[in-house]
Protein backbone atom coordinates (compact mmCIF):
# COMPACT_ATOMS: atom_id res chain seq x y z
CA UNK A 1 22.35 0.19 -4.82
CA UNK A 2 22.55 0.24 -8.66
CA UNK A 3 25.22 1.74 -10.48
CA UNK A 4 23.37 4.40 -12.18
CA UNK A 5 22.38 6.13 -8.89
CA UNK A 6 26.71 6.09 -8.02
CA UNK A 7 27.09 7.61 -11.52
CA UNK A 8 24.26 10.08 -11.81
CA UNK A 9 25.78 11.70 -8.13
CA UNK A 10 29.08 11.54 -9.99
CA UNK A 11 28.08 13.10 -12.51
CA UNK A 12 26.67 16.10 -10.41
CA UNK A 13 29.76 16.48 -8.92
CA UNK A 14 31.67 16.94 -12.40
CA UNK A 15 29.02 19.49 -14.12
CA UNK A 16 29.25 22.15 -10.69
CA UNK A 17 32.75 21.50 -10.81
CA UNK A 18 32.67 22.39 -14.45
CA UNK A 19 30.73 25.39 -13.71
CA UNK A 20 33.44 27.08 -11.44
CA UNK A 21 31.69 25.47 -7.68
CA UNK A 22 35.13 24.48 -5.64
CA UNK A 23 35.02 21.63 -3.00
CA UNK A 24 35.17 22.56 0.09
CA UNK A 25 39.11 22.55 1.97
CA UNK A 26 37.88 20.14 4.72
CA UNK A 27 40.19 17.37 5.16
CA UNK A 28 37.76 15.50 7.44
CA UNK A 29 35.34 15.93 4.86
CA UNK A 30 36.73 13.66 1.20
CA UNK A 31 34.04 11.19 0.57
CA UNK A 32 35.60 8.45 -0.73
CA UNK A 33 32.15 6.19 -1.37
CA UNK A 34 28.90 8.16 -2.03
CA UNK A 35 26.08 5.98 -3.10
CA UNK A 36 21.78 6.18 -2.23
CA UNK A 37 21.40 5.32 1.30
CA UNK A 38 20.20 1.97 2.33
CA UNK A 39 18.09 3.27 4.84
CA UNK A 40 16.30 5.59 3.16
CA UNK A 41 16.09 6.15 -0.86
CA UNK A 42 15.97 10.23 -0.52
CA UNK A 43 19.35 10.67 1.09
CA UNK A 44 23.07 9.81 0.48
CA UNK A 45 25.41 7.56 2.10
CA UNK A 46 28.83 8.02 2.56
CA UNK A 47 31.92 7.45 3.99
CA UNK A 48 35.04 9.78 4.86
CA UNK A 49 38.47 9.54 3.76
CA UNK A 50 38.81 10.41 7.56
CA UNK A 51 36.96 7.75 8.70
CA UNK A 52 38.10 5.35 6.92
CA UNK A 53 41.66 5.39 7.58
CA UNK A 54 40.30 5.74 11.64
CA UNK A 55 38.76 2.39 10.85
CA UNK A 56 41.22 0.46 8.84
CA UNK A 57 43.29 1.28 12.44
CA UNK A 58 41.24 0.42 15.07
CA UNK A 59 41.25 -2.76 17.25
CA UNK A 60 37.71 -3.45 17.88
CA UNK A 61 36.83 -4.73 14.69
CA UNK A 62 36.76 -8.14 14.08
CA UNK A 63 38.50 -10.24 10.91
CA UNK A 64 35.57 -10.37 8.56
CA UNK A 65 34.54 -6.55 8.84
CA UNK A 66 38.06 -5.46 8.49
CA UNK A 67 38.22 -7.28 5.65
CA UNK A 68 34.71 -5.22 4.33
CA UNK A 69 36.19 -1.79 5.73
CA UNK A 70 39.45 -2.58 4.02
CA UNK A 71 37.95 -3.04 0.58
CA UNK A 72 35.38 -0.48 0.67
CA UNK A 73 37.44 2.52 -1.30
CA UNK A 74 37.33 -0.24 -4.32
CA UNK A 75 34.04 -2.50 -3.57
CA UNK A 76 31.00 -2.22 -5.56
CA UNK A 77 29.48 -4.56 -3.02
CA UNK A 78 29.78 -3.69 0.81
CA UNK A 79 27.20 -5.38 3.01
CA UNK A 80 23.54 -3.28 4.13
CA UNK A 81 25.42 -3.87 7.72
CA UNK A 82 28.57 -2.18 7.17
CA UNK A 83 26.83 0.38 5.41
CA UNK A 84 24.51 1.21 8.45
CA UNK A 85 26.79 0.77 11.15
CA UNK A 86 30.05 2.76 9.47
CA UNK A 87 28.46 5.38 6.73
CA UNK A 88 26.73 8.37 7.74
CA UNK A 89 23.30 9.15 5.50
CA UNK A 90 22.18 12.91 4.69
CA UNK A 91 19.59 14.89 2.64
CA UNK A 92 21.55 15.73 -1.02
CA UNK A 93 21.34 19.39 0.32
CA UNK A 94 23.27 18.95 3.01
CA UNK A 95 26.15 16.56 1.74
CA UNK A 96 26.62 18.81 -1.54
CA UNK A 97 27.04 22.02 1.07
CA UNK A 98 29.32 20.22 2.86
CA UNK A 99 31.05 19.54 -0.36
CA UNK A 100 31.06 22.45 -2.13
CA UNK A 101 32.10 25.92 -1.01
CA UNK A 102 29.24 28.48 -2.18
CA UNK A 103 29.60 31.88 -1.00
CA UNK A 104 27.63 34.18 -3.78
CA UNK A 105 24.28 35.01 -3.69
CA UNK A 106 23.98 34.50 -7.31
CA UNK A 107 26.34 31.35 -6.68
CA UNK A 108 23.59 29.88 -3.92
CA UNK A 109 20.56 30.56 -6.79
CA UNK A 110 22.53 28.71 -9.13
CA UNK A 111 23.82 25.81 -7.43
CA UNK A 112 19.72 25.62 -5.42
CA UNK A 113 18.25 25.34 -8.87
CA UNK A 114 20.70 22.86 -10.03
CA UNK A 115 20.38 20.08 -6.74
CA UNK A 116 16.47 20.51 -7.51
CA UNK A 117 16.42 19.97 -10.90
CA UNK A 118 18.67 16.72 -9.18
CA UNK A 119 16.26 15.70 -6.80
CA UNK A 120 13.31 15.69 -9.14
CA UNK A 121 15.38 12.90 -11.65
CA UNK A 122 17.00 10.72 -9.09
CA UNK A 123 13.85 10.67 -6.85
CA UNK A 124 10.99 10.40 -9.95
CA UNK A 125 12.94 7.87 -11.93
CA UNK A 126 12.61 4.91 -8.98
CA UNK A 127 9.91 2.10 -9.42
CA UNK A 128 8.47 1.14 -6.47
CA UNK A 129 6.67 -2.42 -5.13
CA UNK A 130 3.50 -2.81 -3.84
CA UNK A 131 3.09 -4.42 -0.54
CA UNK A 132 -0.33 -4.81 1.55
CA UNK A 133 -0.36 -4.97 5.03
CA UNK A 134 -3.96 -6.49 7.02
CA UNK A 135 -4.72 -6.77 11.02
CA UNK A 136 -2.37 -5.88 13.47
CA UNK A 137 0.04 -5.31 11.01
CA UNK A 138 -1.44 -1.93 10.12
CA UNK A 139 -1.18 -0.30 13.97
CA UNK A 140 2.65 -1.25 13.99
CA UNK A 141 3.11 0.42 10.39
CA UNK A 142 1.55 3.63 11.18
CA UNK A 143 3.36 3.30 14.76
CA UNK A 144 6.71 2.47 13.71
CA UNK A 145 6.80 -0.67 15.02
CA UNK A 146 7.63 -2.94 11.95
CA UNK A 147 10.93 -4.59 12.21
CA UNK A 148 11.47 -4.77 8.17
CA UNK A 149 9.87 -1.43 7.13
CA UNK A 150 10.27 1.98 8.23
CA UNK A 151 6.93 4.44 6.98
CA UNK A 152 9.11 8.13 5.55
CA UNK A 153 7.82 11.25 6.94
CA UNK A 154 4.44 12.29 4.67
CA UNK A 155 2.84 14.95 7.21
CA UNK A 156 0.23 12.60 8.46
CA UNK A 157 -1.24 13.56 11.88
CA UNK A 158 -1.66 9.64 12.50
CA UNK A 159 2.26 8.81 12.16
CA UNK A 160 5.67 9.61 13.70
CA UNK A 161 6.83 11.91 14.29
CA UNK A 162 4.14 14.39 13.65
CA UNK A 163 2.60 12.35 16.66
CA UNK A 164 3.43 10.23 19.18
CA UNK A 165 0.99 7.39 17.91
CA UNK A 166 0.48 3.77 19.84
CA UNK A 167 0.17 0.90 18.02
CA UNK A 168 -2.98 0.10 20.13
CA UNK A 169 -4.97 3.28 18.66
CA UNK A 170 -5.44 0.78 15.46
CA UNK A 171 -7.21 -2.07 17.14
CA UNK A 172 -10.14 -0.77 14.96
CA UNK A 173 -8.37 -1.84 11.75
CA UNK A 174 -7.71 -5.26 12.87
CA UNK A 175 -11.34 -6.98 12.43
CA UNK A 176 -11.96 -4.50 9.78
CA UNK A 177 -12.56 -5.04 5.55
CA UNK A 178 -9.72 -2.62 5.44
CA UNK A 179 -6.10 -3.43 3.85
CA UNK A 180 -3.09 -0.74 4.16
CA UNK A 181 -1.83 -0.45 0.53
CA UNK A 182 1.92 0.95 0.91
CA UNK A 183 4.74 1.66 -2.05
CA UNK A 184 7.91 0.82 -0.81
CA UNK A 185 11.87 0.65 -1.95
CA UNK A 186 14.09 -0.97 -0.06
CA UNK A 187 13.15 -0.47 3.84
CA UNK A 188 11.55 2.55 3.13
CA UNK A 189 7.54 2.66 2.47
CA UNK A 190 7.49 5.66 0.38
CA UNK A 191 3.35 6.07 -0.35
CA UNK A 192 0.40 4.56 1.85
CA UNK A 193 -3.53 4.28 1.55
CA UNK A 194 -6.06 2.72 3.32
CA UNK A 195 -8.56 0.12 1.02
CA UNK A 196 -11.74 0.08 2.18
CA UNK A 197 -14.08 -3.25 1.22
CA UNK A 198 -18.14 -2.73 1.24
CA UNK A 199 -18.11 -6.56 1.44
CA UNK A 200 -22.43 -6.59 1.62
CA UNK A 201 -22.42 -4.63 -1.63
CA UNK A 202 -18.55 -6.21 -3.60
CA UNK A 203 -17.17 -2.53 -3.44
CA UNK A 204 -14.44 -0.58 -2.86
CA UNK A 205 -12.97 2.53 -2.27
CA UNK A 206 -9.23 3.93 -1.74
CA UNK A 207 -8.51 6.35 0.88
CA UNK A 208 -5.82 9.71 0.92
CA UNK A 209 -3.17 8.51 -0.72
CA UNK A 210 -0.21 9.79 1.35
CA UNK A 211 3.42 10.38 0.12
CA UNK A 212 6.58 10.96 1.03
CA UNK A 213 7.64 15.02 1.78
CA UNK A 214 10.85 14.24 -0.25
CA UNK A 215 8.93 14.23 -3.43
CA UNK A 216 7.90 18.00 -5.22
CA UNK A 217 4.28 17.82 -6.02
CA UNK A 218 4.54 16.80 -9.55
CA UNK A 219 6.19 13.40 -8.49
CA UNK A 220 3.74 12.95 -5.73
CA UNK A 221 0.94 12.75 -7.74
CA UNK A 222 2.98 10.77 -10.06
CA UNK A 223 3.32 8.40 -7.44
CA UNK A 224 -0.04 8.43 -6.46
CA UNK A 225 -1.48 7.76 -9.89
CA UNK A 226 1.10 4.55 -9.95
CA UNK A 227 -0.33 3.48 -6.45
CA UNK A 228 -4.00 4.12 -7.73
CA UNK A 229 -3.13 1.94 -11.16
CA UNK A 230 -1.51 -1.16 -9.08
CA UNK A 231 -4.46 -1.55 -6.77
CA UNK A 232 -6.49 -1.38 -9.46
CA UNK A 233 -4.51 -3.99 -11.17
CA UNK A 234 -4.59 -6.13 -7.83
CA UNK A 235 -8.09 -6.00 -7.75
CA UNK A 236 -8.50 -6.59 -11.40
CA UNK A 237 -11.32 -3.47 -12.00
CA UNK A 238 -10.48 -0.96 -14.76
CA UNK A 239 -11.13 2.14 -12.59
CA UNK A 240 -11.89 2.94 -8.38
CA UNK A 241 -13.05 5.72 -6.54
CA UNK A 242 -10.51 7.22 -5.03
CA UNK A 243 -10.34 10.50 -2.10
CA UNK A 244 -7.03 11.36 -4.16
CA UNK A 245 -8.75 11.19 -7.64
CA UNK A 246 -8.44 15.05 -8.38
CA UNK A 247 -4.62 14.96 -8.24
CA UNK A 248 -4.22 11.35 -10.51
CA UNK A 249 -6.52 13.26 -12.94
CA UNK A 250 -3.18 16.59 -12.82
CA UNK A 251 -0.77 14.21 -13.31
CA UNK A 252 -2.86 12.03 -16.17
CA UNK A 253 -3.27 15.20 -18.29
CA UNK A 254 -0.10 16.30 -18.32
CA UNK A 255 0.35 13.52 -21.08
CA UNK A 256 -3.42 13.93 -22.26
CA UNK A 257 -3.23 12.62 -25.51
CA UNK A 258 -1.09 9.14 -24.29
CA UNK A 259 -3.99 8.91 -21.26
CA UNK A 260 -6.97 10.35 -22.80
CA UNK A 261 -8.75 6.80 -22.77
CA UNK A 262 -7.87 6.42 -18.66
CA UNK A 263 -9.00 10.16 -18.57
CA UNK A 264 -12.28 9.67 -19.44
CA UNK A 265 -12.84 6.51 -17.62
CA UNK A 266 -11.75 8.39 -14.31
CA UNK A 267 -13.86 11.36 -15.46
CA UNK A 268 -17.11 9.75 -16.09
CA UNK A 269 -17.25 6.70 -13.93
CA UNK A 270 -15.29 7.81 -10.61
CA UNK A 271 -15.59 9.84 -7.40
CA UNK A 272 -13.54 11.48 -4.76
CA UNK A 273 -16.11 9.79 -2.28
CA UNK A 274 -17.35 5.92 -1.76
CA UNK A 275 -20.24 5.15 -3.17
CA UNK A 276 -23.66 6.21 -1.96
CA UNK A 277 -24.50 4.18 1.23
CA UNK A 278 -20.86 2.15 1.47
CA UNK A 279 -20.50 0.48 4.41
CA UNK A 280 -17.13 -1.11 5.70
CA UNK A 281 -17.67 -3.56 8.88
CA UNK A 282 -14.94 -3.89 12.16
CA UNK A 283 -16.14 -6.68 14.78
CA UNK A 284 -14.33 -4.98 17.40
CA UNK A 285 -17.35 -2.87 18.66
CA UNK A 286 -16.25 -0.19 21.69
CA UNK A 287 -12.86 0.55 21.91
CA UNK A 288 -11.05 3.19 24.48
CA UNK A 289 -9.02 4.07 21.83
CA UNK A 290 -9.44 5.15 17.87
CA UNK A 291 -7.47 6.43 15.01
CA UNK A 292 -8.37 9.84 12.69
CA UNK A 293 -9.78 8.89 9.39
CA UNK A 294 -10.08 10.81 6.47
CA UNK A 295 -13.26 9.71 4.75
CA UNK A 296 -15.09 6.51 6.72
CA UNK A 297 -15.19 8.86 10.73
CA UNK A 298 -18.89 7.55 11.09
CA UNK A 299 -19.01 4.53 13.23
CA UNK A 300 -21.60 2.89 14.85
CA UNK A 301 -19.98 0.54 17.97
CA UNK A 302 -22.93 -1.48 18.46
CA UNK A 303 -23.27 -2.72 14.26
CA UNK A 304 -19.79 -2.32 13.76
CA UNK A 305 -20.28 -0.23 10.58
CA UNK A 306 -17.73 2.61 9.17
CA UNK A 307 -19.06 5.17 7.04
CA UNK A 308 -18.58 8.52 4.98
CA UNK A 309 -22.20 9.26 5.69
CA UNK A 310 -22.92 12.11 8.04
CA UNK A 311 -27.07 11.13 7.79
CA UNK A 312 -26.27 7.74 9.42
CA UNK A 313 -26.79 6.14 12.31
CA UNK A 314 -23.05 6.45 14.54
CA UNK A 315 -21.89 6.18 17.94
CA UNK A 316 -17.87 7.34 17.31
CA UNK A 317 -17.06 10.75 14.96
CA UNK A 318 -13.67 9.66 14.11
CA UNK A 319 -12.03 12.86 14.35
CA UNK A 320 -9.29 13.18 16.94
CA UNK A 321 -5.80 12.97 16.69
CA UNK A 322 -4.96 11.79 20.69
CA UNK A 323 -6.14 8.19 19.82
CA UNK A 324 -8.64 8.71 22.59
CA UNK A 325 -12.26 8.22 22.52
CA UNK A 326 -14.53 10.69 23.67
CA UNK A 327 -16.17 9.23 27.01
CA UNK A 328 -18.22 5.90 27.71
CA UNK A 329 -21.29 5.04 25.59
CA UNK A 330 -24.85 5.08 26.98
CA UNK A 331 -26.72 2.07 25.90
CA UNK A 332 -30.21 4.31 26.11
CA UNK A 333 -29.39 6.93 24.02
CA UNK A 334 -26.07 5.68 22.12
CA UNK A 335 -23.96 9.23 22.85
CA UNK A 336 -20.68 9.42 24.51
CA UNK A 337 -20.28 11.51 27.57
CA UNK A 338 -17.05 12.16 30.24
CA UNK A 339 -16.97 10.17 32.97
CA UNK A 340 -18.48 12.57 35.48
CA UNK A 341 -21.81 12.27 33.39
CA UNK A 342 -21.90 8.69 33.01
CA UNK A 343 -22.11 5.75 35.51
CA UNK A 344 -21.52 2.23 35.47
CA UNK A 345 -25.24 0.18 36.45
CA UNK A 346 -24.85 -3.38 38.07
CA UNK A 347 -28.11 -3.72 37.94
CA UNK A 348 -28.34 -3.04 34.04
CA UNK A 349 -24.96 -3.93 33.25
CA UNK A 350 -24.37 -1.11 31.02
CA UNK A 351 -23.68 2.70 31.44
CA UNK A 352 -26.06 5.05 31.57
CA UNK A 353 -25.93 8.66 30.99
CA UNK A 354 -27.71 11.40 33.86
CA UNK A 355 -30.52 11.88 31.15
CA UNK A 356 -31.54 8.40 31.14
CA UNK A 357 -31.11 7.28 34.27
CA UNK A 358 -31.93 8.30 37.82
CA UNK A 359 -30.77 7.26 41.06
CA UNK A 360 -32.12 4.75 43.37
CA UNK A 361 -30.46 5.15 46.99
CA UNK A 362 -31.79 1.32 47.94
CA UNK A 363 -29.15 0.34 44.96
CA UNK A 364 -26.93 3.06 45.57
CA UNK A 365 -26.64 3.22 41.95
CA UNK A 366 -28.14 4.68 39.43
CA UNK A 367 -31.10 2.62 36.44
CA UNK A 368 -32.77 3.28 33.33
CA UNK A 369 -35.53 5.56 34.40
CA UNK A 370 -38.40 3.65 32.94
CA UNK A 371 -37.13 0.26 34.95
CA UNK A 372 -37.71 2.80 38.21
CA UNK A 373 -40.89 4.24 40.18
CA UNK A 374 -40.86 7.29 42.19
CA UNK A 375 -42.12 6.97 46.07
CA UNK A 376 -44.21 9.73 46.34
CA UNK A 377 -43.86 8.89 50.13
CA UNK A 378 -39.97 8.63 50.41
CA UNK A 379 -39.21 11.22 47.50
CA UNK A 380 -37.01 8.66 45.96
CA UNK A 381 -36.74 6.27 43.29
CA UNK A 382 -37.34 2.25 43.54
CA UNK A 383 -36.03 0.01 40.83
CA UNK A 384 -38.94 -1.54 39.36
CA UNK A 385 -37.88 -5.66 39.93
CA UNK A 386 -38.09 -4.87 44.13
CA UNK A 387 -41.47 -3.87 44.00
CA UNK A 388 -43.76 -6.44 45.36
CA UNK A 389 -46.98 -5.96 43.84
C-alpha cells in the first residue's frame, strides 16, 4: 500500500488525540501496523501488539515467515500473504472505536463527523483501472467465482450476497454483444456496468453503473462519471448514452464552469435510454435460466434479440431475480406457460401450450390443432399425417 494512505491514518490518530479522544486501555488491542487492507481498499489492516508477540513465539511457522512476522513492527514491505493470513481487516468505524474510548454524546457527534469527513478523502482520492470482462467471464464476476477479483457489495439484486446467484444464470451473456466494464483497485472491483453493442446499427449503450456502498453519494457519482469517461475513451466516441447519465450530469456541474463544454455535449446529444430501435444479439436462444436486467429485459429466444423496447416482438421479460425462467415456450404462440399447461409433442417436436394444441388418444399425446381432425364418430381427435384419404 502507498505511504500516504499509512500517514493520512496516522495522522487521524494525532488530530483526535489532539482534540482530547483517549485510546482505549486494551492491552490486546495496540496496533502496531495499520495500513489499507489488501483485500479490500475501504477497510484497514492491522496487526496487534498481542498478536504479534503470540506469533514471534509460536512453533508452527516456518523459517521464511518468521523471518516476515519478525520484521513486520519495522517493514514497509510485508508480503499480500502474510498480510492476509496474520492481519485482521475492519471498516475505519470499527477499528477507530476499538481505538478510541468515546463516551459523550457530544464526544460520539464529534468524533462521527470527523471519521466521515475521513472516509470521503481517503476513499475519493484513489484512481482506479479499467478492466473488461466478455463470455463466461461475466457469470463468475457477478457470482463470485473469479479467482483474481472479488466484486464489493453495491446493493445489486444480481450479486452476493444480496442473492445467492449461480454462475449459470449468465449463460445469456456469453454469446452476447455485451462486455462487463468494471473499476477495480487491487482485488477489489469497486464500480461495474454492462456495454451493450447494436452491432447491425455500430452503436452502443452503457447500462446502471453500479458502485460500491462504501462510497457517500457524491463520490459515487464521481466514480461513475470516471467509468462513463474511460469507456468512452476505450471506444474512442466523444459522448454515450448512458442509464446513469442523470447522476454524471450532478457530479459534472458541481465544477460547471471547468465542464461546461462536456455539459452540453451530454445535454444535447445523450440519453438515459439506447437509441430508438437498438438491438443487442445472444446466439444462445432458450435458456432455463436468466439474469435481471435493467434496461435490455425484452428478449425474443427464437431471433436472439435483447431490447429496451416494450412494442417489440419478445418471448422472455427479463425481470426476475431467482435466475429462473418462467415456464417452457410454445412454438405456436411464442408465450411461456408452467409445466402443467404445456406438453412436450413427439410428433411436432416442440411444446405446445393447451390453447394450441389438442389431444389425440391414438398418439397419446397432444398436436398443433390445425395438423388434427375431429372424428365426429369417435368424439376424438386424429393427427392429420394417419389419415388415409
Amino acid at each position: 500500500m502507498k505511504t500516504e494512505d499509512k500517514k493520512q491514518i496516522k495522522d487521524l490518530i494525532d488530530a483526535l488525540q489532539m482534540l482530547g479522544f483517549k485510546r482505549k486501555d486494551d492491552k490486546e488491542f495496540l496496533p502496531i501496523f495499520i495500513d489499507r487492507a489488501v483485500c479490500n481498499p475501504f477497510k484497514l489492516s492491522y496487526i496487534t501488539k498481542y498478536k504479534f508477540e503470540a506469533l514471534k513465539q509460536s512453533t508452527y511457522i516456518d523459517q521464511e515467515e518468521r523471518k516476515q512476522i519478525l520484521g513486520i513492527d519495522q517493514s514497509e514491505k510485508i508480503t499480500e500473504e502474510i498480510r492476509n493470513k496474520h492481519f485482521k481487516a475492519t471498516n475505519i468505524e470499527k477499528f477507530f472505536n476499538l481505538y478510541f474510548d468515546v463516551n459523550t454524546d457530544e464526544g460520539i457527534n464529534l468524533f462521527n463527523n470527523i471519521i466521515n469527513k475521513f472516509k470521503v478523502k481517503f476513499f475519493g482520492n484513489q484512481k482506479f483501472r479499467l478492466k473488461t470482462f466478455e463470455g463466461q467471464e461475466i457469470g463468475k464476476i457477478y457470482a463470485g467465482d473469479n479467482d483474481k477479483f472479488k466484486v464489493l457489495a453495491c446493493g445489486s439484486c444480481m450479486q452476493s450476497p444480496y442473492n445467492d446467484v449461480e454462475t449459470y444464470w449468465f449463460e445469456l451473456y456469453t454469446l452476447a454483444d455485451v462486455q462487463l466494464i468494471c473499476l477495480y483497485q487491487g482485488k477489489s472491483i469497486v464500480a461495474r456496468a454492462l456495454l451493450w453493442e447494436d452491432t447491425q446499427n455500430d452503436s452502443f449503450y452503457l447500462d446502471r453503473i453500479y458502485i460500491c456502498n462504501e462510497f457517500n453519494e457524491e463520490t459515487k457519482q464521481k466514480i461513475q462519471t470516471d467509468l462513463y469517461n474511460k469507456v468512452c475513451k476505450k471506444l474512442n466516441v466523444k459522448f454515450l448514452n448512458c442509464f446513469s447519465r442523470t447522476h454524471i450530469l450532478r457530479h459534472l456541474k458541481t465544477d460547471r464552469k471547468a465542464n461546461e463544454q462536456h455539459i452540453q455535449i451530454i445535454e444535447q446529444k445523450t440519453a438515459a435510454e439506447p437509441k430508438e430501435n437498438f438491438v443487442a444479439y445472444s446466439n444462445c436462444n432458450a435458456l432455463n435460466n436468466y439474469p435481471y436486467l435493467d434496461t435490455l429485459r425484452y428478449y425474443n429466444e427464437r431471433e436472439g434479440t435483447l431490447s429496451a423496447d416494450r412494442e417489440s416482438t419478445y418471448t422472455e421479460y427479463l425481470d426476475r431475480t431467482d435466475g429462473h425462467n418462467a415456464g417452457e415456450l410454445c412454438d405456436g404462440c411464442d408465450e411461456r406457460f408452467d409445466e402443467d399447461y404445456i406438453f412436450y409433442s413427439d410428433s411436432e417436436s416442440c411444446y405446445i401450450c393447451e390453447d394450441c394444441g389438442v389431444w389425440v388418444e391414438d398418439r397419446e399425446e397432444t398436436v398443433f390443432e390445425n395438423n388434427a381432425i375431429y372424428d365426429n364418430f369417435r368424439g376424438v381427435y386424429l393427427y392429420r399425417n394417419d389419415i388415409d384419404y
